[in-house]
C-alpha atoms as a PDB file:
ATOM      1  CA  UNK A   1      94.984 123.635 104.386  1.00  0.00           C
ATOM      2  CA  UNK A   2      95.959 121.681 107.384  1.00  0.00           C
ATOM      3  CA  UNK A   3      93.976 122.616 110.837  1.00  0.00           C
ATOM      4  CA  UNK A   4      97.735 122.645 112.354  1.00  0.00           C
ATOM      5  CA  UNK A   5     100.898 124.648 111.875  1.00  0.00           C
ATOM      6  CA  UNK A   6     103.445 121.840 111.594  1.00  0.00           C
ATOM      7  CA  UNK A   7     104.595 121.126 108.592  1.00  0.00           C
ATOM      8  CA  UNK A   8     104.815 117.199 107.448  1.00  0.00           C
ATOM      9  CA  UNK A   9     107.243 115.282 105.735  1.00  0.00           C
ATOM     10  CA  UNK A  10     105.387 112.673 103.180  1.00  0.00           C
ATOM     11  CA  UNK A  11     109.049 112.112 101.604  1.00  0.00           C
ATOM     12  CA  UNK A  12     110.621 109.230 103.330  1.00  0.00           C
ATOM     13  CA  UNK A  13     113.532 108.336 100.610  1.00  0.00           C
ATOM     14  CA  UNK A  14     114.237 104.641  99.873  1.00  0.00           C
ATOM     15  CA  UNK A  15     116.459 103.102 102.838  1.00  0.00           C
ATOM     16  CA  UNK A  16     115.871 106.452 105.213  1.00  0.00           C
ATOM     17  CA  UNK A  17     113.970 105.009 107.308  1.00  0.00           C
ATOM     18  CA  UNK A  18     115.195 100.614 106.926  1.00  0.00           C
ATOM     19  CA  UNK A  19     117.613  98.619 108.654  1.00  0.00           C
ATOM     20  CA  UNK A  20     119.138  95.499 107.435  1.00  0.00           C
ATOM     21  CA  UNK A  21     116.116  93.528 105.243  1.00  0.00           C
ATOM     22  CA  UNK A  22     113.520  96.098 106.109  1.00  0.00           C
ATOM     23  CA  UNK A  23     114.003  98.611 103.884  1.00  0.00           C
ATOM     24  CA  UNK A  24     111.247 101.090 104.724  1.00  0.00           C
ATOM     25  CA  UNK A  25     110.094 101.080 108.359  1.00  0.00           C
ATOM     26  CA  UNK A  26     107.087 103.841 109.162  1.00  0.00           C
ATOM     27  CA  UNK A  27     106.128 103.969 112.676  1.00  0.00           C
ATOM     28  CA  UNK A  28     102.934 105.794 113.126  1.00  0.00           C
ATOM     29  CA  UNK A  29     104.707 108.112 115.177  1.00  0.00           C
ATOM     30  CA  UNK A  30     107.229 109.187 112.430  1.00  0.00           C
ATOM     31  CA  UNK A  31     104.105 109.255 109.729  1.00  0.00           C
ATOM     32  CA  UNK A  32     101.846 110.997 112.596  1.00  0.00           C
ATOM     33  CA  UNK A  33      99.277 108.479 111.773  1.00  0.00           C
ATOM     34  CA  UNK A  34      97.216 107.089 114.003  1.00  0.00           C
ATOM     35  CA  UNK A  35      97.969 103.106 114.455  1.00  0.00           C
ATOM     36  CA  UNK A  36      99.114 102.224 110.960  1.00  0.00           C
ATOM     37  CA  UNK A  37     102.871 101.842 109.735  1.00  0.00           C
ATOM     38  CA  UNK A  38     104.444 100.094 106.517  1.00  0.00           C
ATOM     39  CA  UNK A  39     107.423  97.743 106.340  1.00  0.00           C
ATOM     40  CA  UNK A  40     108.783  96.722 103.221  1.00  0.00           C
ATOM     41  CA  UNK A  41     111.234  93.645 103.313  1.00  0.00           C
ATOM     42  CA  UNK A  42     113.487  92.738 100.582  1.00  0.00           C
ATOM     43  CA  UNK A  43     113.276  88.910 100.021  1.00  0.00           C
ATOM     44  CA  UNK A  44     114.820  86.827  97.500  1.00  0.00           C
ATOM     45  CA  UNK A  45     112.312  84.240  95.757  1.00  0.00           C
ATOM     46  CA  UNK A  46     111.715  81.458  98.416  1.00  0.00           C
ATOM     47  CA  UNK A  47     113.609  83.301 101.091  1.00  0.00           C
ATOM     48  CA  UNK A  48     111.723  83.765 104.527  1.00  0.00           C
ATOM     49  CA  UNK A  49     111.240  86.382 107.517  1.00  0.00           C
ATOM     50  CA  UNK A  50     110.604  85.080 111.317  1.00  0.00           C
ATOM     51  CA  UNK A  51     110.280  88.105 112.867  1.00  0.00           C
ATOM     52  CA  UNK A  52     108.192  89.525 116.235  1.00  0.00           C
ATOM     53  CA  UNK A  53     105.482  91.489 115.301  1.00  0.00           C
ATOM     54  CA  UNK A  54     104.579  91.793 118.874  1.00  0.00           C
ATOM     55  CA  UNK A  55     101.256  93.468 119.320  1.00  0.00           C
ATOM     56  CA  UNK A  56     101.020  94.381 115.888  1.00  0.00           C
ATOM     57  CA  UNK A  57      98.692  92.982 113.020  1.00  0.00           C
ATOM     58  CA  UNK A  58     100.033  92.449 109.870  1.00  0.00           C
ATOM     59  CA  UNK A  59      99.499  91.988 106.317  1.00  0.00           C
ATOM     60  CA  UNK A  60     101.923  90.172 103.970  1.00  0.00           C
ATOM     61  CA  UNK A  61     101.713  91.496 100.162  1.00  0.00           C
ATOM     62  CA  UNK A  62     103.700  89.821  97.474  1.00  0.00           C
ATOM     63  CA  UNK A  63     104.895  92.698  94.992  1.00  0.00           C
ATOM     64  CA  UNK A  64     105.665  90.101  92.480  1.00  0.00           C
END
């Protein structure tokens, strides 16, 4: 059982939480995490993404 009272929300459905070519976009303030998020981006085979990632690290993983 959780040490807290709150109750959270694991279920994020696909394209609740994306805009535009993002089509999941976890802060770690929506997941209550404590730095991490996930963005998933839906590219076309060769296509490309210049975007800001501003202070954040990231990680790019091919799905296929």
């Amino acid at each position: 059982m959780a040490a807290h009272d709150e109750t959270v929300n694991w279920h994020f459905p696909a394209g609740s939480t994306g805009d535009g070519r993002e089509i999941v976009r976890i802060t770690p303030e929506v997941a209550r995490w404590g730095y991490s998020g996930l963005r998933v981006l839906d590219l076309a085979k060769a296509d490309t993404y210049l975007g800001n990632t501003g202070g954040d690290e990231m990680i790019v993983l091919p799905l296929a």
